[in-house]
C-alpha atoms as a PDB file:
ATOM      1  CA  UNK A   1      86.306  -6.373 -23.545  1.00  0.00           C
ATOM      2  CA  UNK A   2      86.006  -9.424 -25.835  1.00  0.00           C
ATOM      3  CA  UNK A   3      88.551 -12.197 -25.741  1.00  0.00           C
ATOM      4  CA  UNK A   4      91.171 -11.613 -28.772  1.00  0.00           C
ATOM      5  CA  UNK A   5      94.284 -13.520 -29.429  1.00  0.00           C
ATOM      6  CA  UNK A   6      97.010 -12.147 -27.272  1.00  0.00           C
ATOM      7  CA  UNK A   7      98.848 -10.005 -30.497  1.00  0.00           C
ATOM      8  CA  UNK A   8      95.538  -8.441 -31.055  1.00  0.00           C
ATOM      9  CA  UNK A   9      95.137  -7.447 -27.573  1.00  0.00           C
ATOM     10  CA  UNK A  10      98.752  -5.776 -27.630  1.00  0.00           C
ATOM     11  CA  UNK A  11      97.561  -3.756 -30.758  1.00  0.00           C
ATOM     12  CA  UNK A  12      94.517  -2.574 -28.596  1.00  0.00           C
ATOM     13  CA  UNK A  13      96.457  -1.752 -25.676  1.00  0.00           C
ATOM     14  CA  UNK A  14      99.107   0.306 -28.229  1.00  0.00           C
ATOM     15  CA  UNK A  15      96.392   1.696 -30.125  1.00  0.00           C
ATOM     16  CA  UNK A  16      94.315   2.680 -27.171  1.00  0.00           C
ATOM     17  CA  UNK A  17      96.825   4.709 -25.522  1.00  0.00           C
ATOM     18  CA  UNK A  18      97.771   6.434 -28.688  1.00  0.00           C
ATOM     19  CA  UNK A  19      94.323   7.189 -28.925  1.00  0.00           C
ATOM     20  CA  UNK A  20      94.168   8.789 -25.142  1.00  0.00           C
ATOM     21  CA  UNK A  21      97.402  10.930 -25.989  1.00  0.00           C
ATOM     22  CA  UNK A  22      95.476  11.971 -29.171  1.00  0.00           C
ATOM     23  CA  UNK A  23      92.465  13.212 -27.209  1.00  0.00           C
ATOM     24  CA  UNK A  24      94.195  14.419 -24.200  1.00  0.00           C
ATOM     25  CA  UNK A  25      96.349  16.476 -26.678  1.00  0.00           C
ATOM     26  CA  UNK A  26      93.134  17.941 -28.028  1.00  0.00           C
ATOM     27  CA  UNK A  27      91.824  18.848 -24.902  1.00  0.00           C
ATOM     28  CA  UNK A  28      95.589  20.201 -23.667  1.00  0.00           C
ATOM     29  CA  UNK A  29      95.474  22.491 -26.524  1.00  0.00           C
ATOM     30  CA  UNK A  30      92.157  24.339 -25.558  1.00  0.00           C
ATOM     31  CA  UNK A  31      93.554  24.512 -21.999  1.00  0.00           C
ATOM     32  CA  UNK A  32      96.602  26.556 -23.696  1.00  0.00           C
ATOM     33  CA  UNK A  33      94.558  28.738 -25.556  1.00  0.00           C
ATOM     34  CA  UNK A  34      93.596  29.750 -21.847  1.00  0.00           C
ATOM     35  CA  UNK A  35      97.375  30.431 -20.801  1.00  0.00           C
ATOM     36  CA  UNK A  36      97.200  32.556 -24.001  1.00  0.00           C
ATOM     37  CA  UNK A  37      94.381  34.693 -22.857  1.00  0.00           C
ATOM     38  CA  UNK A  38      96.476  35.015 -19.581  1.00  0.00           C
ATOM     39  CA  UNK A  39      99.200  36.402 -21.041  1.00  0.00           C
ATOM     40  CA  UNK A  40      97.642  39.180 -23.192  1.00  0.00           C
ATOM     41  CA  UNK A  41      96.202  39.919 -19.959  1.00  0.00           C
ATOM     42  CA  UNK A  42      92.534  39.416 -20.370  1.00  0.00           C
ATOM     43  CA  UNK A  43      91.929  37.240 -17.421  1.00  0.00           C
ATOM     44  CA  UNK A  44      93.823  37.187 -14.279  1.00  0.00           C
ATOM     45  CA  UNK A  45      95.954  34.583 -12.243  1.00  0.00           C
ATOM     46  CA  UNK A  46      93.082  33.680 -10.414  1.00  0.00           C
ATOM     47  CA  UNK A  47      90.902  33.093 -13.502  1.00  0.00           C
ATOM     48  CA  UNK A  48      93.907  30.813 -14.998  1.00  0.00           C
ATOM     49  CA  UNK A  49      93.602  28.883 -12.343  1.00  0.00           C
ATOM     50  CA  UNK A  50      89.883  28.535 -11.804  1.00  0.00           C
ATOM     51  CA  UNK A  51      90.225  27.335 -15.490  1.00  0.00           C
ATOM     52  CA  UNK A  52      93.015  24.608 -14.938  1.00  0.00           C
ATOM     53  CA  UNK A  53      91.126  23.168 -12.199  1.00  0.00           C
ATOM     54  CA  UNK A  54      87.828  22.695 -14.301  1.00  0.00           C
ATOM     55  CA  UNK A  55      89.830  21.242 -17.175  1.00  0.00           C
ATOM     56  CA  UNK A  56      91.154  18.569 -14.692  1.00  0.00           C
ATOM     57  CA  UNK A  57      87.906  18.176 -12.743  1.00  0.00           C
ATOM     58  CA  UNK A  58      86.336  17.652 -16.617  1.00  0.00           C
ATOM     59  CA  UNK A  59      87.931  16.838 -19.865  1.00  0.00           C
ATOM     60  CA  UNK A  60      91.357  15.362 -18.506  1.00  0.00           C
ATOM     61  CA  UNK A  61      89.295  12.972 -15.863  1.00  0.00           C
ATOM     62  CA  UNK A  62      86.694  12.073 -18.032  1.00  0.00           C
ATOM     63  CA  UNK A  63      88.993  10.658 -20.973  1.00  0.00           C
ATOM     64  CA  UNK A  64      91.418   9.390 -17.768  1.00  0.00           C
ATOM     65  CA  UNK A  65      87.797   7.238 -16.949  1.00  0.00           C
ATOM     66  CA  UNK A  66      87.122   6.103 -20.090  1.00  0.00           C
ATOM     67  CA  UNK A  67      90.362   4.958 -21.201  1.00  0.00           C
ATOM     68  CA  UNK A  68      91.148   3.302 -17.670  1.00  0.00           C
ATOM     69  CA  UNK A  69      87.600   1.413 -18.017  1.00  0.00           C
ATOM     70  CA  UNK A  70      88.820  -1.520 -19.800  1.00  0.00           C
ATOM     71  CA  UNK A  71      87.261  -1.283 -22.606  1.00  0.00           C
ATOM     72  CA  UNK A  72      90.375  -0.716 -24.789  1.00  0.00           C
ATOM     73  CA  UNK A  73      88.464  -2.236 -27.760  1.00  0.00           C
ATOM     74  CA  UNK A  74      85.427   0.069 -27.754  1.00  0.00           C
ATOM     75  CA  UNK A  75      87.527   3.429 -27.025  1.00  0.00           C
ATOM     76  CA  UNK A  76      90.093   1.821 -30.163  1.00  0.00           C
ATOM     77  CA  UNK A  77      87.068   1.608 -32.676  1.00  0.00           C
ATOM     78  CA  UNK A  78      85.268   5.005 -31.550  1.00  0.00           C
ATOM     79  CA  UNK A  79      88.991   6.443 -32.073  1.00  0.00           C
ATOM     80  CA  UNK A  80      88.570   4.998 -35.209  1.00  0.00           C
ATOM     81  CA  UNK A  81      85.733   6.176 -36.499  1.00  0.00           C
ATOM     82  CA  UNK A  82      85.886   9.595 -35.635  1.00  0.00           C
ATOM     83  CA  UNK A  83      89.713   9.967 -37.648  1.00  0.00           C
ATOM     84  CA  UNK A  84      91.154  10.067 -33.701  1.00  0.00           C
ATOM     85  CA  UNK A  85      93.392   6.932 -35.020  1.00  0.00           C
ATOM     86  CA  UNK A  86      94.024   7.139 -39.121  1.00  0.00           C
ATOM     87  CA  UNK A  87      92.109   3.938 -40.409  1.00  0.00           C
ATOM     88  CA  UNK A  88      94.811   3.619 -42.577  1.00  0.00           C
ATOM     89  CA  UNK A  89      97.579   3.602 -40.063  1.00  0.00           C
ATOM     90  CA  UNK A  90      95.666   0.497 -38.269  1.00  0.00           C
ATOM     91  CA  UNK A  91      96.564  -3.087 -38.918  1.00  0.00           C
ATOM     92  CA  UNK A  92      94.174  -5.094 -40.876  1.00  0.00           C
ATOM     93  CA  UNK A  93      94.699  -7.701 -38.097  1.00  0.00           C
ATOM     94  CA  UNK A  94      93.042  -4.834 -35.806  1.00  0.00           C
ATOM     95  CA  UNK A  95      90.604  -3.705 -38.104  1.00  0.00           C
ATOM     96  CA  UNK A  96      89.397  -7.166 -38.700  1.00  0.00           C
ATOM     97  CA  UNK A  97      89.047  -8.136 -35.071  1.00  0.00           C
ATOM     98  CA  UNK A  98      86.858  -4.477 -34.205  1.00  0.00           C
ATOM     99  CA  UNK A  99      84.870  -4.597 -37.216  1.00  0.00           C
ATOM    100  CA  UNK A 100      81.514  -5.470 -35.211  1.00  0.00           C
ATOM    101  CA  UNK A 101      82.263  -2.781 -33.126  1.00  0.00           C
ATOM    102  CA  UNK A 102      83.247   0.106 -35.886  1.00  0.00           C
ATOM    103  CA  UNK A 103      80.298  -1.107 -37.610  1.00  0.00           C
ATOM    104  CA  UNK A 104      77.934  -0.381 -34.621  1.00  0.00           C
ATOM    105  CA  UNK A 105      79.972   3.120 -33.831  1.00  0.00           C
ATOM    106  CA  UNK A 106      79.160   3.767 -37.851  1.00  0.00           C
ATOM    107  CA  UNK A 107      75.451   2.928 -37.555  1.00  0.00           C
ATOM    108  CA  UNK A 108      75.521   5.438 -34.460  1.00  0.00           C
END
């Protein structure tokens, strides 16, 4: 991570984790559409599990690795530009600060 003033790396460590509850959310509602398909029946206990375990073998450890890799300021600008975090809910103070990065994750 770059070196920001110290308010701007507060913002990235608050807007970081909001974006990792954002994504994990995502990926915690696909994982209930599996508990659904348990309950009508159409897959078994055993299946449920299977299905838990590759969720936190895959999607919950990968986002737990990228948002534990310190690099709050590229997973902040990716969140960004991908409407993870609302631009418009983000300080300009942010903005300004991870505009070289948004404008490489735009570009991409």
């Amino acid at each position: 991570m770059r070196e920001y003033p110290k308010r701007v790396k507060r913002l990235i460590r608050e807007y970081a984790s909001q974006a990792y509850e954002a994504e994990l959310g995502l990926a915690l509602a696909d994982l209930e559409q599996q508990f659904a398909i348990w309950r009508s029946g159409q897959i078994g206990a055993g299946e449920l599990s299977d299905r838990i375990y590759a969720f936190t073998r895959g999607p919950a450890r990968e986002l737990w690795g990228r948002y534990n890799a310190n690099i709050d300021d590229m997973q902040v600008a990716h969140a960004i530009v991908v409407g993870i975090l609302p631009r418009d809910a983000i300080p300009a103070e942010l903005l300004g600060a991870l505009q070289p990065i948004i404008a490489f994750y735009e570009q991409g």
